[in-house]
C-alpha atoms as a PDB file:
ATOM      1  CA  UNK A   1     102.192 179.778  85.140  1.00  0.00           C
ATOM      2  CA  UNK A   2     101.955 181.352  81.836  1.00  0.00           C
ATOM      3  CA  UNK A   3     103.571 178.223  79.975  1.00  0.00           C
ATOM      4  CA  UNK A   4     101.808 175.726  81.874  1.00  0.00           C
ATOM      5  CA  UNK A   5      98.797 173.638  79.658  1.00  0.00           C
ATOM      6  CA  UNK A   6      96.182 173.704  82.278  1.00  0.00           C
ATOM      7  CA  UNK A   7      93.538 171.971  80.624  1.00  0.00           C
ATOM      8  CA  UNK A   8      96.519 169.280  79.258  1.00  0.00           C
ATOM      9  CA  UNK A   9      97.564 169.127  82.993  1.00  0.00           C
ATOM     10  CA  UNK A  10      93.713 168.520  84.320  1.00  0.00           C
ATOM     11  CA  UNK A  11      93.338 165.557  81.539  1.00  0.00           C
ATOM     12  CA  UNK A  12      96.625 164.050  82.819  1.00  0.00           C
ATOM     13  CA  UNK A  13      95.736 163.888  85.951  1.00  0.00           C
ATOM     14  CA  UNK A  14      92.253 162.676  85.771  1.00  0.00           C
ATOM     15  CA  UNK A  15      93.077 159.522  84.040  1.00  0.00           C
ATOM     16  CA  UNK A  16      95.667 159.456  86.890  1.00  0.00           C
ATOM     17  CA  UNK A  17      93.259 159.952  89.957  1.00  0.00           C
ATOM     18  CA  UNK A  18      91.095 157.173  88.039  1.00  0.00           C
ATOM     19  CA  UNK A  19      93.548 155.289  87.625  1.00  0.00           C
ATOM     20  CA  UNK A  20      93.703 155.373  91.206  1.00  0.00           C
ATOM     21  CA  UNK A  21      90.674 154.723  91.857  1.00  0.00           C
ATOM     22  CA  UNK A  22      89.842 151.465  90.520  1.00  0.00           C
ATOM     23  CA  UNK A  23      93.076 150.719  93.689  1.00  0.00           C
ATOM     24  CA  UNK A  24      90.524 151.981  96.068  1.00  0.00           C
ATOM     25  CA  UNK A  25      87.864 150.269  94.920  1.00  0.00           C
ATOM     26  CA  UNK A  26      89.400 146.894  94.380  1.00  0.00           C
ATOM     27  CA  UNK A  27      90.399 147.083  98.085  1.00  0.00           C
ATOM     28  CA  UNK A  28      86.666 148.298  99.234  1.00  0.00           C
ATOM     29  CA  UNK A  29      85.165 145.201  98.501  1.00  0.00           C
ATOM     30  CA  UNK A  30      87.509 143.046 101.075  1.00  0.00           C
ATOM     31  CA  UNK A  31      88.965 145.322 103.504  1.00  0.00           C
ATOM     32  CA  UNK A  32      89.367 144.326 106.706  1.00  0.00           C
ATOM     33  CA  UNK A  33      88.559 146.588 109.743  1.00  0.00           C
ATOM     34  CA  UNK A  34      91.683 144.962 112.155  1.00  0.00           C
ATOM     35  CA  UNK A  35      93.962 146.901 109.199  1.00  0.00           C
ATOM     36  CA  UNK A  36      92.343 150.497 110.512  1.00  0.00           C
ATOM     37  CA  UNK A  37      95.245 152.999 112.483  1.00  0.00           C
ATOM     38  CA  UNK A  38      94.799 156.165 114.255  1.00  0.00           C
ATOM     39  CA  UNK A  39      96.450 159.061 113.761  1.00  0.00           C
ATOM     40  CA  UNK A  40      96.625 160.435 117.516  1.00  0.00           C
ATOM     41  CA  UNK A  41      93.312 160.840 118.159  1.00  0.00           C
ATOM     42  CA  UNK A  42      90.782 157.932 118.117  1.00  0.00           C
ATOM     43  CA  UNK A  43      88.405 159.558 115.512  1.00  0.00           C
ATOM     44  CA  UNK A  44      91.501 160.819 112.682  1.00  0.00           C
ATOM     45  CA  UNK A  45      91.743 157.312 111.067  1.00  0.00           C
ATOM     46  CA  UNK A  46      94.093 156.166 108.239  1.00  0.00           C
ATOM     47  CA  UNK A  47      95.207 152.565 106.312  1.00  0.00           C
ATOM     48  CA  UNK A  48      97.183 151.267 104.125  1.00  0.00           C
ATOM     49  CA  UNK A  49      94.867 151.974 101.162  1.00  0.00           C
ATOM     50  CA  UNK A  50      95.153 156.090 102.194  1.00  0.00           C
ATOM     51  CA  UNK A  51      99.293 155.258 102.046  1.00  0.00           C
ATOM     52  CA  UNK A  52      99.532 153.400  98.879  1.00  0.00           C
ATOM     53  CA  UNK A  53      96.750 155.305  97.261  1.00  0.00           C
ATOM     54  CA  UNK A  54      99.137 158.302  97.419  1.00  0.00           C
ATOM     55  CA  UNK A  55     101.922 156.598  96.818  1.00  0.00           C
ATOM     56  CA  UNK A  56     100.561 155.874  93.117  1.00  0.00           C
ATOM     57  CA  UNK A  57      99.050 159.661  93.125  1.00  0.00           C
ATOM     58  CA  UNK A  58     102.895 161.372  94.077  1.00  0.00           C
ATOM     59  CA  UNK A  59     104.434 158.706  91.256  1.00  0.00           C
ATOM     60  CA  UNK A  60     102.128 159.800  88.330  1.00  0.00           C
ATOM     61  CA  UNK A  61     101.829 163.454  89.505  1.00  0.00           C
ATOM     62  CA  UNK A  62     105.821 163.764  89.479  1.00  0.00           C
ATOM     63  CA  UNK A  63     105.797 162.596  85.592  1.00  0.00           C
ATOM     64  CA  UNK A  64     103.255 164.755  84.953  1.00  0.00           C
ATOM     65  CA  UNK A  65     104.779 167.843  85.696  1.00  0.00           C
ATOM     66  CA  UNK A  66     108.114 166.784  87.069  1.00  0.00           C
ATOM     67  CA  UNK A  67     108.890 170.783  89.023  1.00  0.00           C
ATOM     68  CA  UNK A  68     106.030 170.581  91.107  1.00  0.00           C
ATOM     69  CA  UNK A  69     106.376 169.444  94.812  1.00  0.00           C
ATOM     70  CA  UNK A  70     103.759 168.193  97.064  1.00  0.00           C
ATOM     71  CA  UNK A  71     101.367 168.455  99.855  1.00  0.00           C
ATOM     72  CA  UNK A  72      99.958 165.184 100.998  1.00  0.00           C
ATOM     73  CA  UNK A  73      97.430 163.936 103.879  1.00  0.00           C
ATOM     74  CA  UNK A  74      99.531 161.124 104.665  1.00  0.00           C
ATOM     75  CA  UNK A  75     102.911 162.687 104.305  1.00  0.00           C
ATOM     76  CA  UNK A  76     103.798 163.934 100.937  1.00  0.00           C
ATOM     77  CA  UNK A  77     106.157 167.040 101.456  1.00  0.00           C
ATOM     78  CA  UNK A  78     107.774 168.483  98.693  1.00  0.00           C
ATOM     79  CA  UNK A  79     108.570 172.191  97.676  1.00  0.00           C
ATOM     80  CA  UNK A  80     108.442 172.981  94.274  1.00  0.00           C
ATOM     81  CA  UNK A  81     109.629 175.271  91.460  1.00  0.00           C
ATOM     82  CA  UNK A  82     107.853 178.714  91.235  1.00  0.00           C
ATOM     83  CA  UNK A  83     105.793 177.704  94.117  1.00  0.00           C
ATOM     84  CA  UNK A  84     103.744 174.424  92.012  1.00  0.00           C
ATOM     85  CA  UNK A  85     102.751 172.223  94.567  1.00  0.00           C
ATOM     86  CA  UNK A  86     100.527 169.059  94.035  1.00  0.00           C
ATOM     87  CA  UNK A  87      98.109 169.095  97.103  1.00  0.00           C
ATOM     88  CA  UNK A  88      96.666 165.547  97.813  1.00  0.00           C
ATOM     89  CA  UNK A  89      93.770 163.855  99.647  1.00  0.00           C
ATOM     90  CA  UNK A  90      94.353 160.225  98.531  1.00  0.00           C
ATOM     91  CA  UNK A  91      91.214 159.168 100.288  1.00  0.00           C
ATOM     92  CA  UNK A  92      89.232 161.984 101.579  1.00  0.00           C
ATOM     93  CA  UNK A  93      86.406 160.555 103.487  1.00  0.00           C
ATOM     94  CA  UNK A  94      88.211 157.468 105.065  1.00  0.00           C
ATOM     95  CA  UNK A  95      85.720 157.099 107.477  1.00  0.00           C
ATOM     96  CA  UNK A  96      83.412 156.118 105.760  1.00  0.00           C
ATOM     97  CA  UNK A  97      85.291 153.974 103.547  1.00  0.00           C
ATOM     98  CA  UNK A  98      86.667 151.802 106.572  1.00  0.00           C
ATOM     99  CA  UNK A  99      83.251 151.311 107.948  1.00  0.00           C
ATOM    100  CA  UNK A 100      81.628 150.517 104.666  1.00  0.00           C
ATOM    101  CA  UNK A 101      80.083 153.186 103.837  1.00  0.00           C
ATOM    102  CA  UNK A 102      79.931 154.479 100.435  1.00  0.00           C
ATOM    103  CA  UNK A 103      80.800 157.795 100.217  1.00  0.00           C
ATOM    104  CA  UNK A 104      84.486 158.835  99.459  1.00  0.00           C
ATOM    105  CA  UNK A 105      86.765 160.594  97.233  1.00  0.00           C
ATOM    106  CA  UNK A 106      89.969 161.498  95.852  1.00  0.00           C
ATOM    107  CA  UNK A 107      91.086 164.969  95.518  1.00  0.00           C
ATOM    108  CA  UNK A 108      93.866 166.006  93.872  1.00  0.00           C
ATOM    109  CA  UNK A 109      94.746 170.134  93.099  1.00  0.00           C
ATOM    110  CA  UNK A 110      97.412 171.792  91.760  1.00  0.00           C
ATOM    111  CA  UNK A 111      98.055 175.366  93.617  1.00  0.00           C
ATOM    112  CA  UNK A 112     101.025 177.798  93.126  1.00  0.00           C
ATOM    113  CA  UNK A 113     101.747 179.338  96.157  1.00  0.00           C
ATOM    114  CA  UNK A 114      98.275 180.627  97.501  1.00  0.00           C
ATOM    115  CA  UNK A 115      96.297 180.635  93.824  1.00  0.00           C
ATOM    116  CA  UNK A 116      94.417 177.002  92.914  1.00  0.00           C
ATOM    117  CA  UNK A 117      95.125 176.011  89.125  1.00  0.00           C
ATOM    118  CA  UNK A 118      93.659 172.680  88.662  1.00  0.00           C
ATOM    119  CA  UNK A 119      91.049 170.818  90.747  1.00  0.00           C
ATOM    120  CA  UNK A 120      90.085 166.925  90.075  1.00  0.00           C
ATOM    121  CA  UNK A 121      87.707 165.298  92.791  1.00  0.00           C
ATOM    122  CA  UNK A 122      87.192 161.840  91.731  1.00  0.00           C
ATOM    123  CA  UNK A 123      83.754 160.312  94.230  1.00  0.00           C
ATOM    124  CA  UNK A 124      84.405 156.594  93.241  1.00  0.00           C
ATOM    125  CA  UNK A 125      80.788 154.695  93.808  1.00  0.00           C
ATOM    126  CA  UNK A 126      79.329 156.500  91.890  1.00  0.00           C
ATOM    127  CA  UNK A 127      81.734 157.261  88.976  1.00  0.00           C
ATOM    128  CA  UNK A 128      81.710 160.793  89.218  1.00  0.00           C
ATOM    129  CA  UNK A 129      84.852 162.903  88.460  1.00  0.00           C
ATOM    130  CA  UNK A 130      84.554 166.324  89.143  1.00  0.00           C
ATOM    131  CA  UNK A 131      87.195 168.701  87.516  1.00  0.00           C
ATOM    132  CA  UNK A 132      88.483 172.586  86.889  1.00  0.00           C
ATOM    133  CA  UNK A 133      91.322 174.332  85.895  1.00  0.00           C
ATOM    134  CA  UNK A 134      91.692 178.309  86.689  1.00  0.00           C
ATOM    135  CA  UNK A 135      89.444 180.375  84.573  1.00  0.00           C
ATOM    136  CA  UNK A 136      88.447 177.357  81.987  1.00  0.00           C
ATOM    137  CA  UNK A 137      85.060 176.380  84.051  1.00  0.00           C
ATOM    138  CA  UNK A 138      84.114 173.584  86.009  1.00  0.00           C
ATOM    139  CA  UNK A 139      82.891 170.027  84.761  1.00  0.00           C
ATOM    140  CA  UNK A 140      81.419 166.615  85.830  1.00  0.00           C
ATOM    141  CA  UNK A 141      82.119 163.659  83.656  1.00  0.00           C
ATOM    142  CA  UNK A 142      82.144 166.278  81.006  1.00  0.00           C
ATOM    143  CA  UNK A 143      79.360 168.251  80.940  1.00  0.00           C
ATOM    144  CA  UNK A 144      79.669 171.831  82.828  1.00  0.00           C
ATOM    145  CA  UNK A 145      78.511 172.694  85.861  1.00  0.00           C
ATOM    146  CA  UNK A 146      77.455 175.600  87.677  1.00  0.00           C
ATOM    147  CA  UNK A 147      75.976 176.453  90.966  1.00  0.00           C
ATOM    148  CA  UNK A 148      72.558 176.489  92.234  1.00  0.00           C
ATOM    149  CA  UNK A 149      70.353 179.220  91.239  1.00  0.00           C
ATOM    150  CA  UNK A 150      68.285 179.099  94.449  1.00  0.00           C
ATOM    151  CA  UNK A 151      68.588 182.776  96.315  1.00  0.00           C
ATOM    152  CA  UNK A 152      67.235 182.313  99.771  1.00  0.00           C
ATOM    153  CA  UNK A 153      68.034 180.472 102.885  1.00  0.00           C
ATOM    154  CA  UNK A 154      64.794 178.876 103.315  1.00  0.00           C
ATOM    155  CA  UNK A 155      64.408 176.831 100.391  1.00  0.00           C
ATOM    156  CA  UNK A 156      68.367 175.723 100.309  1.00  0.00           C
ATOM    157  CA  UNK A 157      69.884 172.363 101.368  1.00  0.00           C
ATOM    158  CA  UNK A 158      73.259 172.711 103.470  1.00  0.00           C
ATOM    159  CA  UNK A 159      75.999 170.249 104.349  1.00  0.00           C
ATOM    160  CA  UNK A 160      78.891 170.627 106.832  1.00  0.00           C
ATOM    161  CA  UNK A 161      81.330 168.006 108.283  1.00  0.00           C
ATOM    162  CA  UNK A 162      82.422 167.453 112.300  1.00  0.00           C
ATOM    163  CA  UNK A 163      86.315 168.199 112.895  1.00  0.00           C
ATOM    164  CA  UNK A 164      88.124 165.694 114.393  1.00  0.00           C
ATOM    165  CA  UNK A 165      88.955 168.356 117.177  1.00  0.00           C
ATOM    166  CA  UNK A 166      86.298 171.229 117.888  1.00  0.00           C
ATOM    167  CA  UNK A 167      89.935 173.355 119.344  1.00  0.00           C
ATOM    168  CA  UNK A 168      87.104 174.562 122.029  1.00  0.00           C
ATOM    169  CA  UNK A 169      84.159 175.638 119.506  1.00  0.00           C
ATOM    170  CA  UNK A 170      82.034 173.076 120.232  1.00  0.00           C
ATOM    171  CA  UNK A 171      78.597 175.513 121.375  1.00  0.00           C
ATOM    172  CA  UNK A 172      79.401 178.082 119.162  1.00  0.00           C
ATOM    173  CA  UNK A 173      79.729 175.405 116.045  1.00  0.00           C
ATOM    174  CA  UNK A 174      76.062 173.658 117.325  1.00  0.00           C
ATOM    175  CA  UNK A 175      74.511 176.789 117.922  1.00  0.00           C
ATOM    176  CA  UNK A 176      75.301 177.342 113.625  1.00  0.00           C
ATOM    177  CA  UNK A 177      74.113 174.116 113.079  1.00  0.00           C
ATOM    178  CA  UNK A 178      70.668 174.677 115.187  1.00  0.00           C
ATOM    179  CA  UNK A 179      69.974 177.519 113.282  1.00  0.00           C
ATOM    180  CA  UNK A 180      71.211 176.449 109.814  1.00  0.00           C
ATOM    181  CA  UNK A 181      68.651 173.564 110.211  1.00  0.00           C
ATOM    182  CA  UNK A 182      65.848 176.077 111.563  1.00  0.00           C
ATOM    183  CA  UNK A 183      66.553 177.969 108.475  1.00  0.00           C
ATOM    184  CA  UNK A 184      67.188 176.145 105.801  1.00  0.00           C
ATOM    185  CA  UNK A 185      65.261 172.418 104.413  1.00  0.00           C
ATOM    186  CA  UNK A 186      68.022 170.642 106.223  1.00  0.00           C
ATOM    187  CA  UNK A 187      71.700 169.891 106.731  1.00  0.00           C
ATOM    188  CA  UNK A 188      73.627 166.984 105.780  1.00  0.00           C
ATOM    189  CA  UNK A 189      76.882 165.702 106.349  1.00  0.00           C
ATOM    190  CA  UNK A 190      78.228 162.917 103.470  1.00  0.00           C
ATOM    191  CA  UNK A 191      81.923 162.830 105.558  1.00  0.00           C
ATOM    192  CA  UNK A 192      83.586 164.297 102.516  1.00  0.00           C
ATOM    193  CA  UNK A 193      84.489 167.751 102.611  1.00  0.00           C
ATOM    194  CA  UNK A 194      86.053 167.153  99.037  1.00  0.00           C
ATOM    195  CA  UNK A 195      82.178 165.412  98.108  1.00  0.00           C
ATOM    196  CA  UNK A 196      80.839 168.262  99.848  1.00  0.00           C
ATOM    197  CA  UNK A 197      82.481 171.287  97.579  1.00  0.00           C
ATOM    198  CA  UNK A 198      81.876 169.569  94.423  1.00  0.00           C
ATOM    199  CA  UNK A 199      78.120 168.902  95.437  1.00  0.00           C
ATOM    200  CA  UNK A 200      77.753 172.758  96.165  1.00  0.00           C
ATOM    201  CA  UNK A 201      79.485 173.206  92.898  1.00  0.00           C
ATOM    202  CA  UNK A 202      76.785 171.722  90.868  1.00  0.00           C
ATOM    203  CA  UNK A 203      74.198 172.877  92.587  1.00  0.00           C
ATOM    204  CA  UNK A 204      73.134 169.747  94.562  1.00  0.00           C
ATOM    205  CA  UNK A 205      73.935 171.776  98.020  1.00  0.00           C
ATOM    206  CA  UNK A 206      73.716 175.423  97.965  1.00  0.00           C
ATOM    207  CA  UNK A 207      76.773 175.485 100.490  1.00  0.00           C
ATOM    208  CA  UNK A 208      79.264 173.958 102.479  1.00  0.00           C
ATOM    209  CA  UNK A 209      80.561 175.389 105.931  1.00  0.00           C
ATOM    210  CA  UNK A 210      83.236 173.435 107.730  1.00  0.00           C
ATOM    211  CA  UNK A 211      86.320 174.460 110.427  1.00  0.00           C
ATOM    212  CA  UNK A 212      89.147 172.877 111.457  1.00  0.00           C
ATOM    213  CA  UNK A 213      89.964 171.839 107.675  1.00  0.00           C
ATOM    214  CA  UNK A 214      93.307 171.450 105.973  1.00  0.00           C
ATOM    215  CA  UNK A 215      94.480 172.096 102.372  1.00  0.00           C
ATOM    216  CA  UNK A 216      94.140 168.821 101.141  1.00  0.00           C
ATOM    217  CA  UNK A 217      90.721 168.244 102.078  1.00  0.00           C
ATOM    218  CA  UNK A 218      89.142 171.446  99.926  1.00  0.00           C
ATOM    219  CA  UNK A 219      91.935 172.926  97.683  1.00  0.00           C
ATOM    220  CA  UNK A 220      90.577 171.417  94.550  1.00  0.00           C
ATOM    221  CA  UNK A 221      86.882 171.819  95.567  1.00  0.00           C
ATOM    222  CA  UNK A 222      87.708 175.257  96.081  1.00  0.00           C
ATOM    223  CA  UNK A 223      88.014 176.457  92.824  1.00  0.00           C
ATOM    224  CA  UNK A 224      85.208 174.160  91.427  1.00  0.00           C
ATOM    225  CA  UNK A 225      82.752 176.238  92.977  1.00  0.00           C
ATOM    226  CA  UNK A 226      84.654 178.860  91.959  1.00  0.00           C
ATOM    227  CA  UNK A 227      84.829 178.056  88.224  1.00  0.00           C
ATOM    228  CA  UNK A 228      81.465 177.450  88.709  1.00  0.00           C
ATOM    229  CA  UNK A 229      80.471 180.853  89.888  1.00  0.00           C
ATOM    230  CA  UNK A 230      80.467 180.113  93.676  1.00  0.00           C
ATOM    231  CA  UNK A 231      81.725 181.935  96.245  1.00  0.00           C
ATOM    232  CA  UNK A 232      84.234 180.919  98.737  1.00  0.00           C
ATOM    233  CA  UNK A 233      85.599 182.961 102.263  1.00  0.00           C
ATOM    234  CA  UNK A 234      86.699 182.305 105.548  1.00  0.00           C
ATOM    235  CA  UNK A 235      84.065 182.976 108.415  1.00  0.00           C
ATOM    236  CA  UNK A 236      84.893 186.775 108.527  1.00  0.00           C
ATOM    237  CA  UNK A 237      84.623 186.803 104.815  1.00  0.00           C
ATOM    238  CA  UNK A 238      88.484 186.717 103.551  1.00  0.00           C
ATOM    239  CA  UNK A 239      90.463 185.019 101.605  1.00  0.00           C
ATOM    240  CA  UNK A 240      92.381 183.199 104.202  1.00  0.00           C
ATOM    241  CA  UNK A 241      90.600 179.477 103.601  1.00  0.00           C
ATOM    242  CA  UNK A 242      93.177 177.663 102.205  1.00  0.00           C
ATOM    243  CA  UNK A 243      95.342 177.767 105.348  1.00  0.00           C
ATOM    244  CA  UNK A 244      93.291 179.781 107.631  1.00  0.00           C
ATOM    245  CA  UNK A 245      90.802 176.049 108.455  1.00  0.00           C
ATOM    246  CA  UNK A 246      87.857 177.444 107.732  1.00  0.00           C
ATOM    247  CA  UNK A 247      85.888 177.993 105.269  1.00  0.00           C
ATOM    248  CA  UNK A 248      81.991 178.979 103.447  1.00  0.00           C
ATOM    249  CA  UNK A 249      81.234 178.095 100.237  1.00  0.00           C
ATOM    250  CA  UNK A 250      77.917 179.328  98.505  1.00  0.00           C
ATOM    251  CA  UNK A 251      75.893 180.568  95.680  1.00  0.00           C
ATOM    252  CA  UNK A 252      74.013 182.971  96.022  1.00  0.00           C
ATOM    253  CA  UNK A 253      72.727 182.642  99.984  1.00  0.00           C
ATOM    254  CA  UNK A 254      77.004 182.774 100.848  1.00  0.00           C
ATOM    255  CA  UNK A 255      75.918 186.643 102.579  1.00  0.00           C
ATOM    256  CA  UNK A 256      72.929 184.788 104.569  1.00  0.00           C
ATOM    257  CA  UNK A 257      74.480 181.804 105.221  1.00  0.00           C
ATOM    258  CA  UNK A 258      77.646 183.932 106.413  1.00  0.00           C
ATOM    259  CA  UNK A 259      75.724 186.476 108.773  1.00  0.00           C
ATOM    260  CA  UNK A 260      74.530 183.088 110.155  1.00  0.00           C
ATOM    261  CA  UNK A 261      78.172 181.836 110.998  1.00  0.00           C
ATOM    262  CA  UNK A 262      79.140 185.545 112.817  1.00  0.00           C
ATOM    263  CA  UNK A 263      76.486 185.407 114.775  1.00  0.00           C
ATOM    264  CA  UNK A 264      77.726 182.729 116.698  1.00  0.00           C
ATOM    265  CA  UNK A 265      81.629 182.379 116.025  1.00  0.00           C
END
């Protein structure tokens, strides 16, 4: 780690994930719903643009920093040297993207073994690429970022997403979400847990509570709300979020919001 160029690495690889993106949004305007697949279950969706989106991601990445391996939605597996491993959401939000909607992302981190060095979340309608690299701060489109300031509960905006499987949670994950909307000015849910980070990360939501989750979806949002001075845990307030599927992040209502989540999990 100590001879990598983070900030180097993060510029690389958001011309990259741009790069990218003008793929994804070229195909946006004509896709064609026949072209949609499941992954097993009716709701986890996938297409071609998910596949050859990370195709182009796992060609530049690899010149980039040629030792790294990979973690990838749609298949990428690769270990690395010294644990660098590029974790990928090609299209996080696909969803949305195959019913029209506007609201997706791409989300591209860098981790070494459990630790998250770079983070680049590119939302593509509306041109906004959110980045980080481990202890340099956190960034949209250049300027820097930092969370809300807000401090209570009650005047805070929320946002969670649905898991494809509720793995037999469903009352106890409603029963957070009935009193998260009792308590709070609202919930939302864009269908980008990726979206959803970054927006906590600059203060838009003052957090993000989600289970069920994999790597790829929040390992670069992660450690923007991090950099920018958020707070991140798993529901009994740990460090296992990366791997452990669930996962709070927050400013400065994470205890509230938190005490919220035990009293139902």
């Amino acid at each position: 780690m100590a001879n990598l160029d983070l900030k180097t690495l993060c510029e690389n690889t958001i011309q990259l994930v741009k790069e990218a993106g003008v793929f994804i949004r070229k195909e946006f305007k004509g896709f064609d719903i026949s072209k949609i697949e499941s992954k097993g279950r009716s709701n986890d969706l996938v297409s071609y643009v998910d596949k050859e989106t990370e195709k182009i991601l796992v060609a530049g990445l690899r010149k980039i920093l040629p030792e790294a391996g990979f973690i990838g939605e749609e298949g990428a597996s690769e270990e690395g040297t010294d644990g660098l491993q590029w974790v990928i959401d090609p299209l996080d939000g696909t969803t949305n993207f195959l019913h029209g909607l506007p609201s997706f992302s791409i989300s591209v981190a860098l981790i070494q073994r459990s630790s998250v060095l770079i983070g680049v979340v590119y939302e593509i309608n509306l041109d906004e690429c959110f980045y980080a690299w481990k202890n340099g701060g956190a960034f949209l489109n250049g300027n820097k970022i930092t969370i809300s300031p807000v401090k209570e509960m009650k005047r805070s905006l929320i946002a969670t997403g649905f898991p494809y499987s509720m793995r037999g949670k469903t009352d106890q994950y409603f029963e957070i979400i009935k009193e998260m909307v009792n308590q709070s000015h609202g919930l939302r849910r864009l269908g980008s847990a990726a979206v959803d980070l970054c927006y906590v990360a600059c203060g838009r939501f003052e957090a993000y509570f989600e289970f069920n989750i994999h790597i790829w979806d929040i390992a670069a949002g992660v450690l923007l709300v991090q950099e920018a001075g958020g707070k991140v845990t798993d529901y009994s307030g740990g460090d296992d979020y990366l791997q452990g599927k669930e996962l709070l992040a927050a400013g400065a209502i994470h205890t509230e919001a938190l005490a919220i989540i035990q009293k139902h999990w």
